[in-house]
Protein backbone atom coordinates (compact mmCIF):
# COMPACT_ATOMS: atom_id res chain seq x y z
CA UNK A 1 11.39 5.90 5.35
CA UNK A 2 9.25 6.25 8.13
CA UNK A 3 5.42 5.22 8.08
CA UNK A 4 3.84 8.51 8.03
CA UNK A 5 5.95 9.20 5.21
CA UNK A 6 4.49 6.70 3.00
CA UNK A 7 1.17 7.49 4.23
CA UNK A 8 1.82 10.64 2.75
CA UNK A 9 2.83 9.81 -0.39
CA UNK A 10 -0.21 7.13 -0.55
CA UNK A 11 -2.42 10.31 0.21
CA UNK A 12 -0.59 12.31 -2.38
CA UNK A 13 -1.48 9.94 -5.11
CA UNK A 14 -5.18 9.29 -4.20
CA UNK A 15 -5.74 12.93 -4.01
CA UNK A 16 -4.18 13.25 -7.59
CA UNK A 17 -5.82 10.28 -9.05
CA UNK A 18 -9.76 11.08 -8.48
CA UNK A 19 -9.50 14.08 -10.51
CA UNK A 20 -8.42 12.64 -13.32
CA UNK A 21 -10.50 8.95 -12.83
CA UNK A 22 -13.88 10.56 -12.07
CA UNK A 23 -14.55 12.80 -15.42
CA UNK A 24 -13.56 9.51 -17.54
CA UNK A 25 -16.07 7.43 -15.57
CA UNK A 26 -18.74 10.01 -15.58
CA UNK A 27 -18.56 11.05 -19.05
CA UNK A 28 -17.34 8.02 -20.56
CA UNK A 29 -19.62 7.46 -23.62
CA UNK A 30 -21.42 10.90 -23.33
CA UNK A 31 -21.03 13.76 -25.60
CA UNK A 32 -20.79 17.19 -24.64
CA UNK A 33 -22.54 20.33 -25.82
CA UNK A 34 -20.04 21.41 -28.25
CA UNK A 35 -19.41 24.78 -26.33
CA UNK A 36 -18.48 23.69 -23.12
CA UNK A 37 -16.32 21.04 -25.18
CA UNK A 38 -14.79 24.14 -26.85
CA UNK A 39 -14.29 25.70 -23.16
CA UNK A 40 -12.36 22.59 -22.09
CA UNK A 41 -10.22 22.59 -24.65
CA UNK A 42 -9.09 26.22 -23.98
CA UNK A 43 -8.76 25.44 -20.27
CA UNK A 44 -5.30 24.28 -20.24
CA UNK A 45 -3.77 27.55 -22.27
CA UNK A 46 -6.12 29.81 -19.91
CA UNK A 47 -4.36 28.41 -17.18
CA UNK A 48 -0.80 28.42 -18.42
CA UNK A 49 -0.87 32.02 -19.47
CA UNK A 50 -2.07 32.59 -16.19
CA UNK A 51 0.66 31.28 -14.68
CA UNK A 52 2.68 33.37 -16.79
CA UNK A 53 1.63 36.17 -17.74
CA UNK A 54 2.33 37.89 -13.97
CA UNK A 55 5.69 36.88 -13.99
CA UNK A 56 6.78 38.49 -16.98
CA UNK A 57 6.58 41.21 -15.03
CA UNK A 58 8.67 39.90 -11.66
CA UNK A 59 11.48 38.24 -13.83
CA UNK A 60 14.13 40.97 -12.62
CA UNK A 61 14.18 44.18 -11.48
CA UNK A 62 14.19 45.45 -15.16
CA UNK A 63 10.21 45.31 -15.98
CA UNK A 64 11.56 45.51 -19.73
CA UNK A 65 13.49 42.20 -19.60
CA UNK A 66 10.87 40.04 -19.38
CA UNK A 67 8.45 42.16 -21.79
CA UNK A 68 10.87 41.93 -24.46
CA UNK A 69 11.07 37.82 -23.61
CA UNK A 70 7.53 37.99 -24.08
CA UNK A 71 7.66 39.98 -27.54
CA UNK A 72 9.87 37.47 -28.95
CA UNK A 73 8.28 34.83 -27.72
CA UNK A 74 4.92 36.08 -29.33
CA UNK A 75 6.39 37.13 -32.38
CA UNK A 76 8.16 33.91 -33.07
CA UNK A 77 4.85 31.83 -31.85
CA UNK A 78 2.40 34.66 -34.45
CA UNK A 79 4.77 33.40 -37.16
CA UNK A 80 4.24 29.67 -36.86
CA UNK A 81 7.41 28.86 -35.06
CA UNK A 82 8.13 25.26 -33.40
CA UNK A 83 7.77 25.29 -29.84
CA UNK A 84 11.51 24.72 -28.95
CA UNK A 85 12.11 27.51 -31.58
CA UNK A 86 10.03 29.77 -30.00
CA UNK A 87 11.96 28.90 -26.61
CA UNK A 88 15.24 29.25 -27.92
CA UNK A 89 14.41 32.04 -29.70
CA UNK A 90 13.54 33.92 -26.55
CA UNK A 91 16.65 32.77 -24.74
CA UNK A 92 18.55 34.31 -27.43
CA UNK A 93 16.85 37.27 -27.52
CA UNK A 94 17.44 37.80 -23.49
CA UNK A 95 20.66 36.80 -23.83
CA UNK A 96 21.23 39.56 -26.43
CA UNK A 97 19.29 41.83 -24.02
CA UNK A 98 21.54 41.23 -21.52
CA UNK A 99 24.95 41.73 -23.32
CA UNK A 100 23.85 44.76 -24.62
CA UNK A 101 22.14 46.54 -21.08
């Protein structure tokens, strides 16, 4: 592996580490306001559906696919299904949806 390589990489991981080191030094031992800890809590499934959400819609050509993925998904997750169950659930539904169109 060539130097600039590992340079790189050594970059890489700096750049990824201060993110995460500097809020646990700031705010170690400090409460927050109870909203913005509410906020920060939501941040990460804000995020993920945004990630998402968009490509339900770019999944395949069929625009229906991927909303009826979704559907499942939802309705399994609104009922109080495990994770994996949820998953699996929707893989079986767009499996189905397949067969069948």
């Amino acid at each position: 592996m060539s130097s600039s390589i590992i340079l790189i990489i050594i970059g890489m991981g700096i750049v990824t580490y201060i993110p995460r080191m500097l809020p646990l030094a700031l705010f170690s031992g400090k409460s927050m306001p109870p909203f913005l800890e509410g906020v920060l809590r939501n941040v990460p499934y804000a995020i993920l559906g945004a990630l998402i959400f968009p490509k339900i819609f770019l999944i395949q050509d069929d625009i229906w696919f991927g909303i009826t993925g979704a559907i499942a998904a939802l309705i399994l997750a609104f009922i109080g299904a495990n994770v994996i169950v949820v998953v699996l659930g929707s893989i079986g539904v767009l499996s189905l949806y397949s067969l069948l169109f």
